[in-house]
N, C-alpha and C. Protein backbone atom coordinates (compact mmCIF):
# COMPACT_ATOMS: atom_id res chain seq x y z
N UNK A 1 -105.67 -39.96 22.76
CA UNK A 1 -105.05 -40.09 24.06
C UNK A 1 -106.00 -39.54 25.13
N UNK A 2 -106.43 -40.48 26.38
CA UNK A 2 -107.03 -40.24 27.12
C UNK A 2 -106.24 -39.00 28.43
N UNK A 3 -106.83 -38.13 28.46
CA UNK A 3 -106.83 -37.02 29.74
C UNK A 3 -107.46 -36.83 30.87
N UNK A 4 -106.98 -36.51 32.04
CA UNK A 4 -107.49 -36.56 33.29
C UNK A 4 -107.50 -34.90 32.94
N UNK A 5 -109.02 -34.72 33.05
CA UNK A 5 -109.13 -33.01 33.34
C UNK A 5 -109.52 -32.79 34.51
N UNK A 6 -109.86 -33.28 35.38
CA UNK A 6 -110.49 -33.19 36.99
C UNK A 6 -110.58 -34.44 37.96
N UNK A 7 -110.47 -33.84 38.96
CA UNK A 7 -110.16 -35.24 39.80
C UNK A 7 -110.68 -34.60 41.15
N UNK A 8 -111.83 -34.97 41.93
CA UNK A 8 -112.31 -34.74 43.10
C UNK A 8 -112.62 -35.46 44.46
N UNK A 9 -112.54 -35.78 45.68
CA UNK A 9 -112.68 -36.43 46.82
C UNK A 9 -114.10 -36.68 46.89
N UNK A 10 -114.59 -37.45 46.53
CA UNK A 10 -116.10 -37.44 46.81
C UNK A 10 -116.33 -37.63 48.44
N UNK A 11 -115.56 -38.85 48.92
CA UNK A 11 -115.67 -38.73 50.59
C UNK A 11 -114.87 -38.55 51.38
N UNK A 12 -114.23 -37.92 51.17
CA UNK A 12 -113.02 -37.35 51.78
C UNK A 12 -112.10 -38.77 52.40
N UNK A 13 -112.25 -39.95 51.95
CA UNK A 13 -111.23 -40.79 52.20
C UNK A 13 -111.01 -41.23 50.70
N UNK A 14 -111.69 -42.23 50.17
CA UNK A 14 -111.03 -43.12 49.07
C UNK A 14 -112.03 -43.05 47.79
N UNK A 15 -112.75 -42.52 47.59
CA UNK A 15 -113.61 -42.34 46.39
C UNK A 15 -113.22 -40.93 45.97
N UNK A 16 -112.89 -41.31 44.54
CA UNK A 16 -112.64 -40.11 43.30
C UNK A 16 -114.07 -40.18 42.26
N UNK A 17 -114.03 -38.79 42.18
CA UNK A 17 -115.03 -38.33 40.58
C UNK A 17 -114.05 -37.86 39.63
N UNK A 18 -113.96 -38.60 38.59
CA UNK A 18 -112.86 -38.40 37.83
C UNK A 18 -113.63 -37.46 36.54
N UNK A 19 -113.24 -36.82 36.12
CA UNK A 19 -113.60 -36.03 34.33
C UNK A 19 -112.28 -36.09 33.12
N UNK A 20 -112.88 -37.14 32.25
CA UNK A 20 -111.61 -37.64 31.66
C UNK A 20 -111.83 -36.71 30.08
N UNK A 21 -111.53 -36.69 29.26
CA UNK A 21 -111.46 -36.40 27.68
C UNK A 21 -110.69 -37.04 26.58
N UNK A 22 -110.72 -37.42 25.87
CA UNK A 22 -110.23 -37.78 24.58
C UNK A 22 -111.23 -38.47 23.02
N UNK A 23 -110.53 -39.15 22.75
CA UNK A 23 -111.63 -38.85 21.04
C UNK A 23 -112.35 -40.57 21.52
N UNK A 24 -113.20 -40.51 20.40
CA UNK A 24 -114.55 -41.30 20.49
C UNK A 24 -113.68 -42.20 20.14
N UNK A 25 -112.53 -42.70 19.77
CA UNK A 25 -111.51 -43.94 19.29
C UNK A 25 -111.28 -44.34 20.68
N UNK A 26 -110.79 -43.36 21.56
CA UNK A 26 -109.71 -44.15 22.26
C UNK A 26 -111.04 -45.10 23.33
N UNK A 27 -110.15 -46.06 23.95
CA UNK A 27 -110.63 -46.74 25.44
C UNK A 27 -111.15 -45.96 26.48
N UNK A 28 -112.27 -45.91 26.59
CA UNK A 28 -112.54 -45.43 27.73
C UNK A 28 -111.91 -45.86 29.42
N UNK A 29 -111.41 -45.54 30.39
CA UNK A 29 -110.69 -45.91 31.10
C UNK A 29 -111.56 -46.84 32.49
N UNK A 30 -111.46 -47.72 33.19
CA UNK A 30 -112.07 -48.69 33.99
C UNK A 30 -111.57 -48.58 35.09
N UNK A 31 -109.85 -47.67 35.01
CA UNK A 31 -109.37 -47.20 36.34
C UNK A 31 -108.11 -46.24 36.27
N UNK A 32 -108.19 -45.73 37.18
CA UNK A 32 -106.97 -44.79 36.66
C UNK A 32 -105.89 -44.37 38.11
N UNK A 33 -104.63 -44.08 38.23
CA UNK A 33 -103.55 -44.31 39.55
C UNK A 33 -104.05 -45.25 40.34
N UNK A 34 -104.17 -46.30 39.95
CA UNK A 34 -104.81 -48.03 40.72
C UNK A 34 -105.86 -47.41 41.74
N UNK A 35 -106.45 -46.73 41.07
CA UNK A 35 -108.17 -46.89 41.58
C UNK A 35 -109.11 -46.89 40.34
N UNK A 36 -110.46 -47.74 41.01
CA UNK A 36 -111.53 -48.40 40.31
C UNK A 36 -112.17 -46.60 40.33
N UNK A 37 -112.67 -46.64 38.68
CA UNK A 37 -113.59 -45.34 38.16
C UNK A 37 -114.82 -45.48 38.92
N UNK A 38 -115.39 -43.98 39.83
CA UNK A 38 -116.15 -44.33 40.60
C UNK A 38 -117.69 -44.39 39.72
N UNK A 39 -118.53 -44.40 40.21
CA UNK A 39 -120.20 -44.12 39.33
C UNK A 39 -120.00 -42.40 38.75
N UNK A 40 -120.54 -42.07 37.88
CA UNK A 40 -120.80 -40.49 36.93
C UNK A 40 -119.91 -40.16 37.41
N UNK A 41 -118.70 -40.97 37.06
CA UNK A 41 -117.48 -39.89 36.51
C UNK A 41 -117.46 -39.93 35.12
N UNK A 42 -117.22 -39.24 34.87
CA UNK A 42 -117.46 -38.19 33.00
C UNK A 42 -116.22 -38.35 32.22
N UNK A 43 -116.72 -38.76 30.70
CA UNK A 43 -116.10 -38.94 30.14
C UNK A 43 -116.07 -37.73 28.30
N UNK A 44 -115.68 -36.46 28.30
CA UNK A 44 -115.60 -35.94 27.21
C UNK A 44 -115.28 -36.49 25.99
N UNK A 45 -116.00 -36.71 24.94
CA UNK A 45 -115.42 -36.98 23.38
C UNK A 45 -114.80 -35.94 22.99
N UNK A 46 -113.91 -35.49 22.46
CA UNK A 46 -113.42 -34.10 21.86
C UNK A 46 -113.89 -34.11 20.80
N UNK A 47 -113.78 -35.28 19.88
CA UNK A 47 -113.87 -35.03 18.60
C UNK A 47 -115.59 -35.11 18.32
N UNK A 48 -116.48 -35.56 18.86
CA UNK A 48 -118.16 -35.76 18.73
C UNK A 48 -118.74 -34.64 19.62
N UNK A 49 -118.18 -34.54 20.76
CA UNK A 49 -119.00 -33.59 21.48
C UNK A 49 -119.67 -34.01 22.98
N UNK A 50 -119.83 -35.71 22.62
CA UNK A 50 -120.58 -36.46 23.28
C UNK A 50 -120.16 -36.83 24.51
N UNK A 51 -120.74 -36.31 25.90
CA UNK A 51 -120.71 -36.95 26.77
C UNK A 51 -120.58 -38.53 27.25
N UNK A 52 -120.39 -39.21 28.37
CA UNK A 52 -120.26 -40.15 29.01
C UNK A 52 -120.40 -40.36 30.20
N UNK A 53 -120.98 -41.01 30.49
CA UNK A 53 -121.15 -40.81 31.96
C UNK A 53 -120.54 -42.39 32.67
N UNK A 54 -120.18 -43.19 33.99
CA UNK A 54 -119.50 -44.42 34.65
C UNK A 54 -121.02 -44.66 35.02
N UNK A 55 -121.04 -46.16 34.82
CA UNK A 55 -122.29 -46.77 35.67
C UNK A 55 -121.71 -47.64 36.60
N UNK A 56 -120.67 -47.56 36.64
CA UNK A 56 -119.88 -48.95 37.57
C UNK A 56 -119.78 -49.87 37.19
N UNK A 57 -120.20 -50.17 35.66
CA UNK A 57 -119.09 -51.39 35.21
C UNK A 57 -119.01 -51.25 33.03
N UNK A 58 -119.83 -49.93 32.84
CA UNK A 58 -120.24 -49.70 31.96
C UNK A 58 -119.92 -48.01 31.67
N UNK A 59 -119.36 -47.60 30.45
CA UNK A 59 -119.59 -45.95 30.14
C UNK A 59 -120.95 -45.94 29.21
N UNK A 60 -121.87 -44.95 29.71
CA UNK A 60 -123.01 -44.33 28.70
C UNK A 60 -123.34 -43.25 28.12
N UNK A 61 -123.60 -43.08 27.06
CA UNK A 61 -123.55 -41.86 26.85
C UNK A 61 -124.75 -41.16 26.93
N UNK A 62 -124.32 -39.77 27.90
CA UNK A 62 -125.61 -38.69 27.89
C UNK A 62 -126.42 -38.59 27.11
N UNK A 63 -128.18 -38.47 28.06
CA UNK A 63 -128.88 -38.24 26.94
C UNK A 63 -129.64 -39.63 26.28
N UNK A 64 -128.96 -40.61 25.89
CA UNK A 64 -129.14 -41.68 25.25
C UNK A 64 -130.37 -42.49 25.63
């Protein structure tokens, strides 16, 4: 199950940096309260360890 652990104003109108978590199974999310995931918002694996990072139409993982 995917989690919203952080949620920030990047420009103080309509862009969010989101920091999500859940296991290397689930879907990574493409949008979340009907907004589009902005660029390096972060995505935690719990169960691997492994980062993620948003490219704007793609998740990657750190490092890689």
């Amino acid at each position: 199950m995917v989690k919203l652990m952080s949620k920030a104003n990047v420009d103080g109108d309509s862009e969010f940096h989101y920091e999500f978590s859940g296991l290397s199974t689930d879907t990574k999310p493409s949008a979340y309260e009907g907004r589009v995931i902005e660029v390096n918002s972060l995505f935690l694996e719990l169960d691997t360890g492994d980062f993620y990072y948003f490219d704007g139409e793609d998740w990657s993982k750190v490092g890689a």
